[in-house]
N, C-alpha and C. Protein backbone atom coordinates (compact mmCIF):
# COMPACT_ATOMS: atom_id res chain seq x y z
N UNK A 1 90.74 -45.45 85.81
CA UNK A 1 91.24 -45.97 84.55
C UNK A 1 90.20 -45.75 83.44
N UNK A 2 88.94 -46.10 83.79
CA UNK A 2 87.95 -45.64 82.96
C UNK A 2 87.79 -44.41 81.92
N UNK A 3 88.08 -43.11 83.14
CA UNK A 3 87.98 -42.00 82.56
C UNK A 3 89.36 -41.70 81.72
N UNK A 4 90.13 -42.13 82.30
CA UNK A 4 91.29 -42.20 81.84
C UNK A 4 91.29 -42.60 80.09
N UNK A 5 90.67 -44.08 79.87
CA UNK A 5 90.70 -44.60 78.69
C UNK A 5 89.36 -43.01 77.99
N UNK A 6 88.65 -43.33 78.40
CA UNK A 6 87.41 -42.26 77.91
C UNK A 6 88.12 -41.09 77.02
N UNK A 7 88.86 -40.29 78.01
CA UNK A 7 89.72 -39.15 77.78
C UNK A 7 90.50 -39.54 76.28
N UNK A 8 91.12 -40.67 76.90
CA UNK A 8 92.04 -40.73 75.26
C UNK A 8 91.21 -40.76 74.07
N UNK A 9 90.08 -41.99 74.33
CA UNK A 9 89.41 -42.21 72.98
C UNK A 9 88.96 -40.82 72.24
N UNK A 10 88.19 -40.18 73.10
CA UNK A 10 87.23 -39.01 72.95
C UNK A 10 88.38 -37.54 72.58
N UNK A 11 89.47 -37.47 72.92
CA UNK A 11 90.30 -36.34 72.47
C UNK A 11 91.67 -36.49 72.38
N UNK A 12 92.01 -37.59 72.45
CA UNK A 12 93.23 -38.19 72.08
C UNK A 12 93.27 -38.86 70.52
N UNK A 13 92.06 -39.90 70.44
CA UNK A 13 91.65 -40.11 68.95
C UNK A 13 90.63 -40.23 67.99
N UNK A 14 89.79 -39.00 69.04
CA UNK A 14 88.59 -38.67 68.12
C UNK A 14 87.37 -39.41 68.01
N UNK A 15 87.61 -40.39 68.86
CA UNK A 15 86.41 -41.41 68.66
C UNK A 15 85.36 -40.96 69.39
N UNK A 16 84.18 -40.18 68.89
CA UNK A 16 83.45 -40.50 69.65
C UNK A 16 81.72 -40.97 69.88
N UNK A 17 81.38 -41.15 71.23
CA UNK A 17 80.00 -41.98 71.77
C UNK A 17 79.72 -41.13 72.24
N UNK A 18 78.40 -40.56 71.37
CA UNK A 18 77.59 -39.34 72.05
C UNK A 18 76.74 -39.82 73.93
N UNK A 19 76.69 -40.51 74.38
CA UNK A 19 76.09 -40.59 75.72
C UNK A 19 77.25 -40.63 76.47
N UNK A 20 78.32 -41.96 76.24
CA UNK A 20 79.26 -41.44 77.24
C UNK A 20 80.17 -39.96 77.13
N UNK A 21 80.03 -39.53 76.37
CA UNK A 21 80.80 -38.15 75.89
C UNK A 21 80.04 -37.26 76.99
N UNK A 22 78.26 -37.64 76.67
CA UNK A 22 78.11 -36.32 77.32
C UNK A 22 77.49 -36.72 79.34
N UNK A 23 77.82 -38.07 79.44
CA UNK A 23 77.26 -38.38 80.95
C UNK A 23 78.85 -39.55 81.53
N UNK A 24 79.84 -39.60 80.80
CA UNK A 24 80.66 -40.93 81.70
C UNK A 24 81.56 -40.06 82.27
N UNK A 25 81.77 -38.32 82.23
CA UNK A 25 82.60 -37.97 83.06
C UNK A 25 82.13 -37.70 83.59
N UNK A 26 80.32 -37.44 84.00
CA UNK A 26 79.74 -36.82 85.07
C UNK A 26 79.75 -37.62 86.18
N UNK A 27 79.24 -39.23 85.56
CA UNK A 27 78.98 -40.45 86.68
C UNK A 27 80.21 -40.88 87.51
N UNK A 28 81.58 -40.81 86.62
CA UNK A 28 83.13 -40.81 87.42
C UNK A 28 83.17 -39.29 88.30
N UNK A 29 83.10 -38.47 88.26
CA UNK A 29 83.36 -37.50 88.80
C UNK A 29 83.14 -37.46 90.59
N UNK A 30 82.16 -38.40 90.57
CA UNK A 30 81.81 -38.22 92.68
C UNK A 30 83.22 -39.75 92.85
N UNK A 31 83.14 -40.26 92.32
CA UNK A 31 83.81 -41.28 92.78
C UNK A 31 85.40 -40.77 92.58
N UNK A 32 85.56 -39.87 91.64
CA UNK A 32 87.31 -39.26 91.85
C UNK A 32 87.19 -38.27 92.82
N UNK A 33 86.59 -37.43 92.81
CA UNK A 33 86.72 -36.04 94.06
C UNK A 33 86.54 -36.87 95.22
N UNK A 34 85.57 -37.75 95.66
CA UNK A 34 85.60 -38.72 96.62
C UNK A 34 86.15 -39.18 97.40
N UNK A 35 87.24 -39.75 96.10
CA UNK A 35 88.76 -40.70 96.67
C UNK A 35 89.76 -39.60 97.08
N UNK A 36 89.44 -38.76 95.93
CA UNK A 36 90.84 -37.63 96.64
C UNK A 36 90.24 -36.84 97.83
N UNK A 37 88.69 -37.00 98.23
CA UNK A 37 88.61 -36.70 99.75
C UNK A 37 89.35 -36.88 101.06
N UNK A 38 88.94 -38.41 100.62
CA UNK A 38 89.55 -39.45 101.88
C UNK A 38 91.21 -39.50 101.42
N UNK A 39 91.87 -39.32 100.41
CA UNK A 39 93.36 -39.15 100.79
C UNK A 39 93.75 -37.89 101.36
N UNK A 40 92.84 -36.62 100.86
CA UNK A 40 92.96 -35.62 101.85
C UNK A 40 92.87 -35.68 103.26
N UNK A 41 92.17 -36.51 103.63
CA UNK A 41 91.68 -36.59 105.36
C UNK A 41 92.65 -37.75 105.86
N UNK A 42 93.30 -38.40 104.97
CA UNK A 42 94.10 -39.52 105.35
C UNK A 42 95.51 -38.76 106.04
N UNK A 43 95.66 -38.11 104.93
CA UNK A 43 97.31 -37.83 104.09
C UNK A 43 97.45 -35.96 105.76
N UNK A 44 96.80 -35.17 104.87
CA UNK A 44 96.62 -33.97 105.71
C UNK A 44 96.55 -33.82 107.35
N UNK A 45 94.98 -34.69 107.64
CA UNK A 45 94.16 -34.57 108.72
C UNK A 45 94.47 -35.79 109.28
N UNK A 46 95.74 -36.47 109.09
CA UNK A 46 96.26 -37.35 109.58
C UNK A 46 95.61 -38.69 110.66
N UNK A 47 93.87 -39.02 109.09
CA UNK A 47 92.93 -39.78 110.08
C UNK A 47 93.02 -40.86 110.11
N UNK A 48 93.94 -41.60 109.56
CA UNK A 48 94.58 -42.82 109.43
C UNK A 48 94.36 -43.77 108.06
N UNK A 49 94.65 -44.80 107.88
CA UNK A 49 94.64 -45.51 106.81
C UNK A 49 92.83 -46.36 106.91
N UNK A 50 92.80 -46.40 107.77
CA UNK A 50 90.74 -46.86 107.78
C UNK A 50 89.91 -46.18 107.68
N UNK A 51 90.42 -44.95 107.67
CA UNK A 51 89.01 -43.44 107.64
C UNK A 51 88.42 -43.80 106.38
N UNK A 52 87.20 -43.50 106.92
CA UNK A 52 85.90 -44.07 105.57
C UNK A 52 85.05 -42.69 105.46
N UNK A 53 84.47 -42.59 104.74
CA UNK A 53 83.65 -41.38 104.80
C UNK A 53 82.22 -41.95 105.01
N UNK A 54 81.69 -40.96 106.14
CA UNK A 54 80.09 -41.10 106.26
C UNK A 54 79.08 -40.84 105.08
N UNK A 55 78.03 -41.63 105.85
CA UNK A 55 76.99 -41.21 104.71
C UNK A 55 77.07 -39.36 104.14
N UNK A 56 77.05 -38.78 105.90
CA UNK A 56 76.61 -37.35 105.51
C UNK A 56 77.48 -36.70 104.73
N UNK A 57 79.42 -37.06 104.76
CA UNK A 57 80.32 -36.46 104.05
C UNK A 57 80.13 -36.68 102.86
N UNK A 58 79.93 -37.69 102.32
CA UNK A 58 79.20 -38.07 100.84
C UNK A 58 77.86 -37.20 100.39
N UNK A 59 76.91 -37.13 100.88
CA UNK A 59 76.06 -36.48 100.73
C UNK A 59 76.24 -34.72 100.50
N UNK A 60 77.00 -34.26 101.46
CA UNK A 60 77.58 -32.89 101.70
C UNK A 60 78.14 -32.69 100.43
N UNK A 61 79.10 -33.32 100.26
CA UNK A 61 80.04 -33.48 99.06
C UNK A 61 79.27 -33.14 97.67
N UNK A 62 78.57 -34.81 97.25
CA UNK A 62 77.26 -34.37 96.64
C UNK A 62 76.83 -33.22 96.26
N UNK A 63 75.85 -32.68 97.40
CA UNK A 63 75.29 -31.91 97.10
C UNK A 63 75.82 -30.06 96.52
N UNK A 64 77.61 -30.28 97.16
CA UNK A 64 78.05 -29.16 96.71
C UNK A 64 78.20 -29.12 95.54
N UNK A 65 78.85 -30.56 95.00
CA UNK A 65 79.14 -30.48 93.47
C UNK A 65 77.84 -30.28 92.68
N UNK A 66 76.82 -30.52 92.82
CA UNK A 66 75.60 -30.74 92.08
C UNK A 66 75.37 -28.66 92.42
N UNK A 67 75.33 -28.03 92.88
CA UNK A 67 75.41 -26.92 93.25
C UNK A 67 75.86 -26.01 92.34
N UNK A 68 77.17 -26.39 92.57
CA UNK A 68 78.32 -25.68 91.71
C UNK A 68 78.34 -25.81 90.43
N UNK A 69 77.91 -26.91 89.84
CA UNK A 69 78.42 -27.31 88.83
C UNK A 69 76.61 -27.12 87.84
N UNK A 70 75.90 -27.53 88.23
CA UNK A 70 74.13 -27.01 87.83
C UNK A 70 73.83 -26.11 88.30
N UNK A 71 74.16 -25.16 88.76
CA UNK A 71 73.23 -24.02 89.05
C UNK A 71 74.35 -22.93 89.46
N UNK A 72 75.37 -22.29 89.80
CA UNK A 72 76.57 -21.18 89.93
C UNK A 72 76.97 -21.19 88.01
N UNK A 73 77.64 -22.28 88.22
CA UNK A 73 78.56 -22.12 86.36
C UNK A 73 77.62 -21.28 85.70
N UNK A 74 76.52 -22.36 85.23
CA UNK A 74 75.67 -22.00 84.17
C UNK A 74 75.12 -20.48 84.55
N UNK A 75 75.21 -19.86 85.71
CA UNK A 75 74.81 -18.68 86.25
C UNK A 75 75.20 -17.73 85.74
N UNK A 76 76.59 -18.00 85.89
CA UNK A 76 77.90 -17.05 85.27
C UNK A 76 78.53 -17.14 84.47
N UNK A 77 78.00 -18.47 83.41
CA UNK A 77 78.74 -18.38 81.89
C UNK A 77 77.68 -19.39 80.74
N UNK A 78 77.60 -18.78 79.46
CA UNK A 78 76.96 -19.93 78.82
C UNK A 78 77.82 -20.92 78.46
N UNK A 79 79.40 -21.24 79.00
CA UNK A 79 79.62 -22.32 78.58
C UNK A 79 79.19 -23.39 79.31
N UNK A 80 78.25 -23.12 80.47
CA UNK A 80 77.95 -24.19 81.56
C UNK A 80 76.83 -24.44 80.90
N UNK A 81 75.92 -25.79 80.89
CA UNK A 81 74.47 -25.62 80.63
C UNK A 81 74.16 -26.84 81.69
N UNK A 82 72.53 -26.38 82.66
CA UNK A 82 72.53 -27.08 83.88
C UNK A 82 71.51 -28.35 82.88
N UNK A 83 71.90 -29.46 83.32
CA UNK A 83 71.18 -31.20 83.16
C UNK A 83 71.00 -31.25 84.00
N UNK A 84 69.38 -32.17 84.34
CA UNK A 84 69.22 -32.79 85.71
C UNK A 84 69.70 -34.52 85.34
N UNK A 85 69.75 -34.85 84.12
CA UNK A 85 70.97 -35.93 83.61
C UNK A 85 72.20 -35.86 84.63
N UNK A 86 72.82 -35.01 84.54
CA UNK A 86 73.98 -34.77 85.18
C UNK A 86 73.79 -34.98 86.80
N UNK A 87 72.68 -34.44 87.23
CA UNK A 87 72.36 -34.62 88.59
C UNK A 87 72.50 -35.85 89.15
N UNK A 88 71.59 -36.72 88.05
CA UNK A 88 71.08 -38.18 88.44
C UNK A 88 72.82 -38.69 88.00
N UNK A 89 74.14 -38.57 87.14
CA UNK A 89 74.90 -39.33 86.96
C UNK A 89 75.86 -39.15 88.58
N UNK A 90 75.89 -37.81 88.87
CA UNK A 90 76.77 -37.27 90.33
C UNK A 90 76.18 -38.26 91.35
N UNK A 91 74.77 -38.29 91.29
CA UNK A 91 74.48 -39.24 92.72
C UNK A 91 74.74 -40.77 92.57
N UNK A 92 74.40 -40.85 91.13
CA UNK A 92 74.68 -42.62 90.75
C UNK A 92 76.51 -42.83 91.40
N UNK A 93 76.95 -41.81 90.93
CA UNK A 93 78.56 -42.04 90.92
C UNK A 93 78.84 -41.97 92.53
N UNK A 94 78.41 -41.15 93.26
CA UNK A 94 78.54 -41.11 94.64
C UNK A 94 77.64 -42.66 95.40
N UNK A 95 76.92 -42.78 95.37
CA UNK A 95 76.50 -44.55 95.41
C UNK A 95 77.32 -45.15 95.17
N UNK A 96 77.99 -45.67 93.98
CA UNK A 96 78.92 -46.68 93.49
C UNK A 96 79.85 -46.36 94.27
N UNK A 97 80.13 -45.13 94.49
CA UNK A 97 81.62 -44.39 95.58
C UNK A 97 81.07 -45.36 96.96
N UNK A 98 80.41 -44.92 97.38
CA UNK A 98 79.91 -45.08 98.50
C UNK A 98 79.89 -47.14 99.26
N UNK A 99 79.67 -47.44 98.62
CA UNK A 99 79.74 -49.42 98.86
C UNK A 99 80.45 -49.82 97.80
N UNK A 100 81.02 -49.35 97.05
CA UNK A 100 82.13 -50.30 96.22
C UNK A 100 83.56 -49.52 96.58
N UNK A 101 83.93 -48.35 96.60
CA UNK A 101 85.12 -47.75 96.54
C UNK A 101 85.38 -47.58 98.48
N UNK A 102 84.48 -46.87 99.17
CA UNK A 102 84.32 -46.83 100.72
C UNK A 102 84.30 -48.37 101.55
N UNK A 103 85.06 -49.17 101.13
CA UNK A 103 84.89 -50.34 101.42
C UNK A 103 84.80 -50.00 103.82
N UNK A 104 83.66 -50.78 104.02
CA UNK A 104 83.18 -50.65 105.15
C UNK A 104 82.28 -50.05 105.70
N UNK A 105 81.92 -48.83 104.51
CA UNK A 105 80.95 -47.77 104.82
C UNK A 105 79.81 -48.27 105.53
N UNK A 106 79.28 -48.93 104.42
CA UNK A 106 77.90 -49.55 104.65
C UNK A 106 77.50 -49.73 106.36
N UNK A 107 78.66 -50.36 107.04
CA UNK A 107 78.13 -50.60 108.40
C UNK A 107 78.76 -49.25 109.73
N UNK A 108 79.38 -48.35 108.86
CA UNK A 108 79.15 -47.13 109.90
C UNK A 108 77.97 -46.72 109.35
N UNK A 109 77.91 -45.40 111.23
CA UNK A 109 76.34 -44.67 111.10
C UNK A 109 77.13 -43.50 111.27
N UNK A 110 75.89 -42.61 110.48
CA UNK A 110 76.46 -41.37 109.81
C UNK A 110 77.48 -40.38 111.38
């Protein structure tokens, strides 16, 4: 809902907040690809309605997006430009994913 409201303010009516403009879709971003992980593995891979994701699938995850998105884009276009800002918002957002949205995580081992 967050990004959601974000989206409207910022290009729906122009309003905008230079920090969240340029870091509140980075910090949402592990926590949406995330969720649509685990409905992939739910929904697809038919792992049931309690499948949680491990530390390491989070991490994996992580580290691809931080990959792809800082260091390939910006490789192959100047509309990418790599932040280690951006780095630090992907892992903050995968944390918050991780014990607030992964409800149970905390007490599986990887």
């Amino acid at each position: 809902m967050l990004f959601l409201l974000h989206q409207l303010l910022q290009k729906g009516l122009g309003i905008s907040f230079a920090y969240l403009d340029s870091y509140l879709d980075t910090l949402l971003a592990m926590p949406i690809v995330l969720t649509l992980l685990i409905a992939e593995r739910r929904v697809l891979f038919r792992r049931g309605d309690n499948y949680r994701l491990t530390v390491l699938d989070v991490v994996v995850a992580t580290f691809f997006i931080v990959v792809v998105s800082e260091v390939v884009f910006p490789a192959f276009s100047d509309r990418f430009t790599p932040d280690w800002l951006d780095v630090v918002c992907y892992v903050l957002g995968s944390i918050l994913f991780y014990f607030f949205i992964n409800p149970g995580s905390s007490r599986e081992s990887i």
